[in-house]
N, C-alpha and C. Protein backbone atom coordinates (compact mmCIF):
# COMPACT_ATOMS: atom_id res chain seq x y z
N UNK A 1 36.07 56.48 164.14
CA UNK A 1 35.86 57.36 165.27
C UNK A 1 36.68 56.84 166.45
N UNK A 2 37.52 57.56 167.37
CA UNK A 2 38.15 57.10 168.16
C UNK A 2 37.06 57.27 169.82
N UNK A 3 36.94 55.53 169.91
CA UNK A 3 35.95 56.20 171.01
C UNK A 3 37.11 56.22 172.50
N UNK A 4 36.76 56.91 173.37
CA UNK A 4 37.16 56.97 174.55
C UNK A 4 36.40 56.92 176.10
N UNK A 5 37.06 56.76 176.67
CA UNK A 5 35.92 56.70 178.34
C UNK A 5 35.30 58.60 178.04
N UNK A 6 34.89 59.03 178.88
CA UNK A 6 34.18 60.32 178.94
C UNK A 6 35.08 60.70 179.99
N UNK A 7 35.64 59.98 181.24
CA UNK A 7 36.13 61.18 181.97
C UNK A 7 37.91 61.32 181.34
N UNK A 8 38.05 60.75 179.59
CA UNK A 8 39.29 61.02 179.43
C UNK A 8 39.09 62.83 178.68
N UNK A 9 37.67 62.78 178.54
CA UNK A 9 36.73 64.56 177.80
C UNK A 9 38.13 65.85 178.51
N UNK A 10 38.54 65.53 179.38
CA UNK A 10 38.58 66.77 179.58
C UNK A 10 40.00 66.78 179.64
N UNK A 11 41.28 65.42 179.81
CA UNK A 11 42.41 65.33 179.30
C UNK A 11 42.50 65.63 177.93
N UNK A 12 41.94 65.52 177.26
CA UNK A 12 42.22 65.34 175.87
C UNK A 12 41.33 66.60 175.16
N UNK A 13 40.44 67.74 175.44
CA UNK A 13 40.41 69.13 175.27
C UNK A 13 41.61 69.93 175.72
N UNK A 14 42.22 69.39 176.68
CA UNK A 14 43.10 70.61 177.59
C UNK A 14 44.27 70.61 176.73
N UNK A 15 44.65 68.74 176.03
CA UNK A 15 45.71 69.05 175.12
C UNK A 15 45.25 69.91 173.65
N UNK A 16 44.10 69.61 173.38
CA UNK A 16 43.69 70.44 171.96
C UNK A 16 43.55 71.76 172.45
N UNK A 17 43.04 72.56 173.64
CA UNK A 17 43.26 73.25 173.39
C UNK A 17 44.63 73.88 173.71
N UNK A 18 45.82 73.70 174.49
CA UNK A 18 47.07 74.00 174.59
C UNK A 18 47.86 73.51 173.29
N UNK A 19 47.48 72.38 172.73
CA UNK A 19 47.88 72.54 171.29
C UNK A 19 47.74 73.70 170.36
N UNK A 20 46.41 74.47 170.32
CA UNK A 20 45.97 75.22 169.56
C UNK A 20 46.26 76.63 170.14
N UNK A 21 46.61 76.76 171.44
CA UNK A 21 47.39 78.45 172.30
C UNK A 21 48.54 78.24 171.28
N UNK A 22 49.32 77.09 171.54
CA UNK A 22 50.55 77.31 171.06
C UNK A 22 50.43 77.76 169.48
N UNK A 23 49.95 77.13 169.00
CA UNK A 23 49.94 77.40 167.12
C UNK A 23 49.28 78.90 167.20
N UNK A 24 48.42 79.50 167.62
CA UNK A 24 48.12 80.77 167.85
C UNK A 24 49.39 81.28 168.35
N UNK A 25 50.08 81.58 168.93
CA UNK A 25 51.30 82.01 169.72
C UNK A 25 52.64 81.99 168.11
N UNK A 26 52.53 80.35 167.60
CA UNK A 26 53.43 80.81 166.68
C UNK A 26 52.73 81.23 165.58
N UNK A 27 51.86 81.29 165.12
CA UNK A 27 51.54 82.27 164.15
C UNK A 27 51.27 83.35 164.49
N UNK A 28 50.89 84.02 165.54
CA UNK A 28 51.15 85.75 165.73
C UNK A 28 52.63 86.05 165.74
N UNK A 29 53.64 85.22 166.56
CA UNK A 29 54.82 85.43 166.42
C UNK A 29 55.12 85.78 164.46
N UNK A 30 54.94 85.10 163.95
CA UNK A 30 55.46 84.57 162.57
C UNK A 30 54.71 85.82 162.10
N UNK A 31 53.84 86.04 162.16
CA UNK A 31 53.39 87.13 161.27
C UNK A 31 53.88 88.97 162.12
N UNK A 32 54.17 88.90 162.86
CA UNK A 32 54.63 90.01 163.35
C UNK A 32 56.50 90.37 162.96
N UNK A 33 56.80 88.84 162.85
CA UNK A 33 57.90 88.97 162.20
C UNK A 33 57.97 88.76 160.72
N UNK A 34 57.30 89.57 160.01
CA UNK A 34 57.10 89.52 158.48
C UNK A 34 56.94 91.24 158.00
N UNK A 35 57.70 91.00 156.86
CA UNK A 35 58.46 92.53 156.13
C UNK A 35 56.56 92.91 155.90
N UNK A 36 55.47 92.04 155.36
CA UNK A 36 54.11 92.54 155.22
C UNK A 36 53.36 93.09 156.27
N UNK A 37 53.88 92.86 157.43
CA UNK A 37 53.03 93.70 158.88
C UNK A 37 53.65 94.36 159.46
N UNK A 38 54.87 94.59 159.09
CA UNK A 38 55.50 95.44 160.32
C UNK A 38 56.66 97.05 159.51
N UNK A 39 56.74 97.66 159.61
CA UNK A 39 57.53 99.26 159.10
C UNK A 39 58.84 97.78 159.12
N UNK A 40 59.89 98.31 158.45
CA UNK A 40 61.11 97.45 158.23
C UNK A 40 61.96 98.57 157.57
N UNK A 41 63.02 98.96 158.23
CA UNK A 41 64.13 100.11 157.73
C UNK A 41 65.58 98.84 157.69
N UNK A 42 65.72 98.77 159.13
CA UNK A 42 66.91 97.80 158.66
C UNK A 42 66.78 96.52 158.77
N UNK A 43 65.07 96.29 159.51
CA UNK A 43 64.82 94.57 159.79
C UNK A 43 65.08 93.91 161.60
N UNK A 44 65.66 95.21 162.21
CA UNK A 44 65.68 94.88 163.53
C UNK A 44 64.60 94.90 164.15
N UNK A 45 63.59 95.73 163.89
CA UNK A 45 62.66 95.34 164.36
C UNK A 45 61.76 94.78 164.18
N UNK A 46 61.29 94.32 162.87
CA UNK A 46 60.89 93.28 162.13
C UNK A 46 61.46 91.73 163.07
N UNK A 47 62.83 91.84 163.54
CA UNK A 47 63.70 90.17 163.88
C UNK A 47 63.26 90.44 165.29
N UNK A 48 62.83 91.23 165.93
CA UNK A 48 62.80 91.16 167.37
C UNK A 48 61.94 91.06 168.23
N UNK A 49 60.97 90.14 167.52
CA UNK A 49 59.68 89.88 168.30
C UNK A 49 59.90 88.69 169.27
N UNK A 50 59.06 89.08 170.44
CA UNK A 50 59.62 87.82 171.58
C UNK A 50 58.48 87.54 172.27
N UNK A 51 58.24 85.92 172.45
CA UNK A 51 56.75 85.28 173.25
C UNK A 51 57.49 84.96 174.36
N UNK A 52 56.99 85.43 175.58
CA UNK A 52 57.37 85.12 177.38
C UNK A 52 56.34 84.59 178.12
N UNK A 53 56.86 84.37 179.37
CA UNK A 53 55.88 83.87 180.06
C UNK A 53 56.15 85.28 181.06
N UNK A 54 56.95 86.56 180.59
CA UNK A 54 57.39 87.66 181.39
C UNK A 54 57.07 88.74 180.31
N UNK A 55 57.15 89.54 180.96
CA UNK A 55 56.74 90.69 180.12
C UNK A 55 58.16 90.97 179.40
N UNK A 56 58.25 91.35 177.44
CA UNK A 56 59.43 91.73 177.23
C UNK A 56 59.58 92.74 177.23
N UNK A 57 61.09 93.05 177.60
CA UNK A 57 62.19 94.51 177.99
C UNK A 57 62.08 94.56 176.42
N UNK A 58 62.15 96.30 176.18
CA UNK A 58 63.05 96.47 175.02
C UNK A 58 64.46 97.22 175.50
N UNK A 59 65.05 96.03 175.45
CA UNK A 59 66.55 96.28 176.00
C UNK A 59 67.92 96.14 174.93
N UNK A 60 67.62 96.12 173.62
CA UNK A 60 68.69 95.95 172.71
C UNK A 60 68.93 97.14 171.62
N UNK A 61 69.94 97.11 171.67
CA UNK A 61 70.23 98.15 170.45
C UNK A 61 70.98 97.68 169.01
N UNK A 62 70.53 98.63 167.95
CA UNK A 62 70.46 97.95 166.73
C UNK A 62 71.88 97.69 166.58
N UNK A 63 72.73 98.23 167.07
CA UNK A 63 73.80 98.11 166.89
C UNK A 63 74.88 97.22 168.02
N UNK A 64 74.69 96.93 168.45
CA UNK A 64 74.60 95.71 169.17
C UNK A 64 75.07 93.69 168.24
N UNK A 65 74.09 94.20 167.63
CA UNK A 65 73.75 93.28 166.52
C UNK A 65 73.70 92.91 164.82
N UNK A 66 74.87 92.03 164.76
CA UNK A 66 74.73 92.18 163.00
C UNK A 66 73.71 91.37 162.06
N UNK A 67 73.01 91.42 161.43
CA UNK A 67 73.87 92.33 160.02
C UNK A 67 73.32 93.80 160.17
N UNK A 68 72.45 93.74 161.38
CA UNK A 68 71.53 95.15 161.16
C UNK A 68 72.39 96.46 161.53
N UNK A 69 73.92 96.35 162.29
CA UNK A 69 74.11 97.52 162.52
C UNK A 69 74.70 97.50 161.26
N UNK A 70 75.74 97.17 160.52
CA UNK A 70 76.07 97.40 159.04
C UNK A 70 75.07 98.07 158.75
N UNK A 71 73.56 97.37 158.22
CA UNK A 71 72.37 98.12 157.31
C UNK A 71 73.12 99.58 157.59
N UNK A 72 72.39 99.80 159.35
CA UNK A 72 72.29 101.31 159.90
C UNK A 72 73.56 101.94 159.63
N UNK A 73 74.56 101.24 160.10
CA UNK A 73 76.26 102.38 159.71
C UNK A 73 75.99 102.80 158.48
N UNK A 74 75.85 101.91 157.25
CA UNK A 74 76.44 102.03 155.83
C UNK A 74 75.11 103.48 155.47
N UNK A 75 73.57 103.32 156.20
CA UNK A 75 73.05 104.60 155.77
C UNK A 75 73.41 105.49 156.79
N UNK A 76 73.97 105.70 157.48
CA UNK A 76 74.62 106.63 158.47
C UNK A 76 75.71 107.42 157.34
N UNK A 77 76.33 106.25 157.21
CA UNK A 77 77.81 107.23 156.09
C UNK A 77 77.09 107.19 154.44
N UNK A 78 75.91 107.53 154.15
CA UNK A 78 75.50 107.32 153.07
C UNK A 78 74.85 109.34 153.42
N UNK A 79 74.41 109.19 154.25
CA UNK A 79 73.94 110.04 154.52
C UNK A 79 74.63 111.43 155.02
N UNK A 80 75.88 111.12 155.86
CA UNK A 80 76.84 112.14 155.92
C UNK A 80 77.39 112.65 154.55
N UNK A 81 77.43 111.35 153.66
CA UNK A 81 78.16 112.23 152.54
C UNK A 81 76.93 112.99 151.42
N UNK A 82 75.53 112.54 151.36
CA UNK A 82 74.51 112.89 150.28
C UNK A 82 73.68 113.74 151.03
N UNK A 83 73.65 113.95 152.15
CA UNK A 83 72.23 114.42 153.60
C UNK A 83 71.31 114.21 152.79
N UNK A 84 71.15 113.12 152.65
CA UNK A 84 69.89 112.46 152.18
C UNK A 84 69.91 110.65 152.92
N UNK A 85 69.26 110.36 152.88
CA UNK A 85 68.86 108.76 153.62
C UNK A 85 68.22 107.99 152.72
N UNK A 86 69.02 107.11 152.13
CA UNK A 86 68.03 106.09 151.38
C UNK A 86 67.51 104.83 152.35
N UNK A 87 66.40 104.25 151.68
CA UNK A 87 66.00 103.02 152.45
C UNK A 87 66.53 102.22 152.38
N UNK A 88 67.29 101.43 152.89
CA UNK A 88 68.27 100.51 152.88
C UNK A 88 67.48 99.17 152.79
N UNK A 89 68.33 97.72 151.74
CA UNK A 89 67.54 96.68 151.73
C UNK A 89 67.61 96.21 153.01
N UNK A 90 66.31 96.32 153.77
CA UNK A 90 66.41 95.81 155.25
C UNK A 90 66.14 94.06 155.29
N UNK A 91 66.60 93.05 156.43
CA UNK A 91 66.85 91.98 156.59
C UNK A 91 66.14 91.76 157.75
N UNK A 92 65.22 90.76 157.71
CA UNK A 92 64.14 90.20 158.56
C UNK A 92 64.59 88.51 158.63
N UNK A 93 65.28 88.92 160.15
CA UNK A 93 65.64 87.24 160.59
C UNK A 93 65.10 87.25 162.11
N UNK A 94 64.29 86.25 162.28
CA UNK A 94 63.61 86.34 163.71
C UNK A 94 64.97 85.80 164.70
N UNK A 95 64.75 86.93 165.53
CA UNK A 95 66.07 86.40 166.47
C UNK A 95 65.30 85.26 167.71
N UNK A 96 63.97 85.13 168.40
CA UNK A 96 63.74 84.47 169.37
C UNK A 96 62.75 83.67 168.44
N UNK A 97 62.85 83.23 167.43
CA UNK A 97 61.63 82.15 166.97
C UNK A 97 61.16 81.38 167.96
N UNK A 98 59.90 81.37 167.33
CA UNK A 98 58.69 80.23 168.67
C UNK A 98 58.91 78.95 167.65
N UNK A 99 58.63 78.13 169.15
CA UNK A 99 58.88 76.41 168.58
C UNK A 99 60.13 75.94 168.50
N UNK A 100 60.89 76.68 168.47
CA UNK A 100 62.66 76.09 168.76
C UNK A 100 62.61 75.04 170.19
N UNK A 101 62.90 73.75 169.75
CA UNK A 101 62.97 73.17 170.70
C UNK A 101 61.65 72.40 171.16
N UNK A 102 61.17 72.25 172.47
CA UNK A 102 59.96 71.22 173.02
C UNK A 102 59.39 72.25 173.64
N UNK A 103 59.51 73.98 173.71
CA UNK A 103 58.77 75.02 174.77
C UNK A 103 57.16 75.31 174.34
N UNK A 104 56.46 74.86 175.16
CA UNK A 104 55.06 74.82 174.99
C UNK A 104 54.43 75.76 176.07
N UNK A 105 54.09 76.60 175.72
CA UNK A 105 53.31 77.78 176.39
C UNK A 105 51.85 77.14 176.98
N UNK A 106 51.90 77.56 178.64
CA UNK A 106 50.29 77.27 178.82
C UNK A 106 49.42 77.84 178.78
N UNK A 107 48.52 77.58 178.65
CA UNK A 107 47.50 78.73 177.98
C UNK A 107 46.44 79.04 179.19
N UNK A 108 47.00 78.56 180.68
CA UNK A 108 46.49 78.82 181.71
C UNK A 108 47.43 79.89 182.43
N UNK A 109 48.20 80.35 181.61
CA UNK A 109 48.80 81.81 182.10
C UNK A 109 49.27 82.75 181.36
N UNK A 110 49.31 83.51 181.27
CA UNK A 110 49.46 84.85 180.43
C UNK A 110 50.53 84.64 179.39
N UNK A 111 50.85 85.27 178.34
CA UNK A 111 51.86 84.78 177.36
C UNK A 111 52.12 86.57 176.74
N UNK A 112 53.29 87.16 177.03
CA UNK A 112 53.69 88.53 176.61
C UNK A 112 54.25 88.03 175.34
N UNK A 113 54.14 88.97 174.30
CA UNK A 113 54.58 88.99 172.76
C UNK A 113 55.45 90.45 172.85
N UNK A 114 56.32 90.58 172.98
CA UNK A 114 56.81 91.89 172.62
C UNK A 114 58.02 92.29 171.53
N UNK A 115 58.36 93.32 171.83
CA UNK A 115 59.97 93.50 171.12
C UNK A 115 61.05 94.12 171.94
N UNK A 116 62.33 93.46 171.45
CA UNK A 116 63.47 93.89 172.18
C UNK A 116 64.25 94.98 171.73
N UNK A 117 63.64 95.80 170.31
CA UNK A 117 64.35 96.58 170.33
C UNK A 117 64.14 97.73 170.77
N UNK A 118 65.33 98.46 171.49
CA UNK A 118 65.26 99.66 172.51
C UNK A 118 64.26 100.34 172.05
N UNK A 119 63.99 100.71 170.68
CA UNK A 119 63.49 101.87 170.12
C UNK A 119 61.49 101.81 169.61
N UNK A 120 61.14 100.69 170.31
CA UNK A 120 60.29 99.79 170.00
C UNK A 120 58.86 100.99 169.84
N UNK A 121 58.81 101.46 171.24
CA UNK A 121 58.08 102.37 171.49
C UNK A 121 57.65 103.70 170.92
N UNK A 122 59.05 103.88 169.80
CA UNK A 122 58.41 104.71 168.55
C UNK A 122 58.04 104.10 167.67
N UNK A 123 58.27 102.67 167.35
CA UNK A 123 57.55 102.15 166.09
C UNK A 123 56.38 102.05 166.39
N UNK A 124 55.59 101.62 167.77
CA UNK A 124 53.91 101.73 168.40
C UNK A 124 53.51 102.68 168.07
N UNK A 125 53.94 103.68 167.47
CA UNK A 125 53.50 105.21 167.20
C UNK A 125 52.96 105.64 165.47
N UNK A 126 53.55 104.22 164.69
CA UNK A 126 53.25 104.33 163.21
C UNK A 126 52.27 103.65 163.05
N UNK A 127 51.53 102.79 164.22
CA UNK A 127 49.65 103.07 163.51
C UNK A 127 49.98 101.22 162.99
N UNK A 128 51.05 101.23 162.64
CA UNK A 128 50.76 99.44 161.66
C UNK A 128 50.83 98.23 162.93
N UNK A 129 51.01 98.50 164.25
CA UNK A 129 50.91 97.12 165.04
C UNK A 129 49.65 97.39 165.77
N UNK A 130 49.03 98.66 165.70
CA UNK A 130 47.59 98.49 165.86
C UNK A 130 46.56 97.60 164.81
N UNK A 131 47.04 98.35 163.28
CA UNK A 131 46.07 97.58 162.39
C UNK A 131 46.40 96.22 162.61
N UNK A 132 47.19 95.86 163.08
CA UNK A 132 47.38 94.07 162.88
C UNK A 132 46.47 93.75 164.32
N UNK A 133 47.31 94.26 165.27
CA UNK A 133 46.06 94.11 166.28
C UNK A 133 44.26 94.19 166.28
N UNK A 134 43.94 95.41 165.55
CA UNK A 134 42.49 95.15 165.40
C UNK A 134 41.90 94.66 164.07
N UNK A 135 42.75 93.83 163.16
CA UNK A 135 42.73 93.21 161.92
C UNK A 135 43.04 91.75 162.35
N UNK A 136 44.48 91.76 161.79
CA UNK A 136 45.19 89.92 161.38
C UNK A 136 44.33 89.75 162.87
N UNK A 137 45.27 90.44 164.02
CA UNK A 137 45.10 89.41 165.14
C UNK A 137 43.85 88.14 165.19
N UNK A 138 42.51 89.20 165.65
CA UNK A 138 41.23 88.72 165.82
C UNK A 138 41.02 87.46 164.68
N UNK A 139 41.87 87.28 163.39
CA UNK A 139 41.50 86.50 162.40
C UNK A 139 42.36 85.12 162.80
N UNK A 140 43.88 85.22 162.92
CA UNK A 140 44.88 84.64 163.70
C UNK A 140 43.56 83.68 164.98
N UNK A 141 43.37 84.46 165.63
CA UNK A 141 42.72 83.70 167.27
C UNK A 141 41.23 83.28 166.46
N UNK A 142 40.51 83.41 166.03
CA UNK A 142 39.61 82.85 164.73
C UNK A 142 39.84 81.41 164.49
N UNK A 143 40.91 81.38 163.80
CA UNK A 143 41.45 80.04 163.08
C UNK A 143 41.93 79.14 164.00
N UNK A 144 42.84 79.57 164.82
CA UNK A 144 43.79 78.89 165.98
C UNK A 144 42.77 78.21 167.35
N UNK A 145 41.78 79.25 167.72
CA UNK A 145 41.20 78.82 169.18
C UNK A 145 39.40 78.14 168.61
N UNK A 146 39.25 77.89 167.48
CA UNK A 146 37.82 77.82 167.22
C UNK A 146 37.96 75.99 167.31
N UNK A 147 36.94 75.60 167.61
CA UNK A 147 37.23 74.17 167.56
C UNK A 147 37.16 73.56 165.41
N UNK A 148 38.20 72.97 165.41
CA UNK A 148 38.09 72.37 163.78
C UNK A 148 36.94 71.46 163.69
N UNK A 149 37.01 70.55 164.77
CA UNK A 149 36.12 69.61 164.51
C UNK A 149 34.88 69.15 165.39
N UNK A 150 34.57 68.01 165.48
CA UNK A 150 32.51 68.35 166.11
C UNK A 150 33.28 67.32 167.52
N UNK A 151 32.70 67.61 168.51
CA UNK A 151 32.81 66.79 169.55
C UNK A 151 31.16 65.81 169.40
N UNK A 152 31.35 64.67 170.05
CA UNK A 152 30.57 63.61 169.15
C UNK A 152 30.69 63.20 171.03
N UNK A 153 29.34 63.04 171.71
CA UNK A 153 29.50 62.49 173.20
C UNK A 153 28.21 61.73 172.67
N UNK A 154 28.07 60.68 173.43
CA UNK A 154 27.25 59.37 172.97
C UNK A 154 26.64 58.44 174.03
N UNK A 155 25.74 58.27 174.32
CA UNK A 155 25.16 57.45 175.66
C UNK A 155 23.87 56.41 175.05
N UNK A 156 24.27 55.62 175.29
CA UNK A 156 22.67 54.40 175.34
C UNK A 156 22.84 53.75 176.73
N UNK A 157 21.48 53.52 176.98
CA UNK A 157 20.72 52.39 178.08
C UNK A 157 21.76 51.11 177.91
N UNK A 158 22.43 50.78 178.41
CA UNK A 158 22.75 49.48 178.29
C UNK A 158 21.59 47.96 178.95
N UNK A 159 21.97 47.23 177.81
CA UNK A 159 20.82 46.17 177.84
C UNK A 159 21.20 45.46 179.10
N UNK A 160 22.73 45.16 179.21
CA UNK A 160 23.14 43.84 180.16
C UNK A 160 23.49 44.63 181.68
N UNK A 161 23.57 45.61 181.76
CA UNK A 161 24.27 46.54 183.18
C UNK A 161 23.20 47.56 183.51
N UNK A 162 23.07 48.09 184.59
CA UNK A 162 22.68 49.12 184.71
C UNK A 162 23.20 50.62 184.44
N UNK A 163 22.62 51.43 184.28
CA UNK A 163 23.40 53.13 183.67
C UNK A 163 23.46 53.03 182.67
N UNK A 164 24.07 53.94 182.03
CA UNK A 164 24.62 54.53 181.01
C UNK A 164 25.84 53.85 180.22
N UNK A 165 25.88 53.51 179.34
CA UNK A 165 27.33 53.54 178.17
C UNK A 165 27.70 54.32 177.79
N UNK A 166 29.07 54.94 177.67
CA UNK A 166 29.47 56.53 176.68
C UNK A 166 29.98 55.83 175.87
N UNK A 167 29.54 55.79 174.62
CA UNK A 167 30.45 55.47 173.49
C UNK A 167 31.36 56.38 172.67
N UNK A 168 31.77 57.20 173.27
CA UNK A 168 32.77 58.24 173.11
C UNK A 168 32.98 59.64 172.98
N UNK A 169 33.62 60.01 172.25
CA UNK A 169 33.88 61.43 171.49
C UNK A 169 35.15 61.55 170.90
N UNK A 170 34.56 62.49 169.56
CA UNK A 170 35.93 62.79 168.83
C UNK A 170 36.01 63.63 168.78
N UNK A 171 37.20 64.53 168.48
CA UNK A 171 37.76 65.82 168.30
C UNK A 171 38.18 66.20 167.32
């Protein structure tokens, strides 16, 4: 058991719990960028999920960006010549991955998750980033913000001093 003073209690929650915002943060990221939760035609919007400390713009266009404008051209001219649209094998590469680097989100201020692609606001319209919202999410913040382990705070009479002894707590 690692014992500690008691007034270190509240340094050492603030890192578990800003440890545990962040791992919540990258696993909603991670799962929002996955072909299983999200509509995926060419994968741009699947790659364009973004964690801020600002609210995100959807300010990009698919074409803008490769490999996804290929996907879109090649069913563009697939489609001029058949007027038909096949589903193209779409490509899911997270363009702003969380955790790149030492960026640690505080969990004493707001944290926006959004997407950058322009067109974002019709995919909110197919019903599947709600079910994740009133599904995965709540399960996601479940696992991530619940404490894993028992906090253990400890006091005896001391024989030789007056007050109290804390003989610790673990996390």
């Amino acid at each position: 058991m690692a014992v500690r003073r008691l007034r270190d209690l509240p340094k050492d929650l603030d890192k578990k719990i800003s440890r545990d915002f962040n791992n919540l943060i990258k696993d909603v990221h991670s799962e929002l960028t996955s072909e299983q939760n999200m509509p995926v035609w060419t994968g741009f919007f699947a790659s364009s999920w973004k964690a801020s400390n600002t609210p995100v713009q959807p300010d990009q266009d698919v074409m803008s960006h490769q490999p996804w404008a290929s996907i879109k051209q090649e069913v563009f001219e697939g489609f001029k010549l058949t007027g038909r649209s096949e589903k193209p094998e779409g490509i899911v590469q997270p363009r702003f991955p969380v955790g790149e680097g030492e960026r640690i989100f505080n969990y004493r201020k707001g944290v926006f998750i959004g997407n950058r692609a322009n067109y974002s606001e019709y995919v909110l319209e197919s019903g599947e980033i709600q079910n994740f919202v009133q599904g995965q999410l709540g399960r996601l913040i479940k696992e991530n913000m619940s404490d894993k382990g028992k906090i253990f705070i400890g006091g005896k009479v001391s024989d030789k001093t007056s007050g109290t002894i804390y003989t610790g707590f673990e996390a």
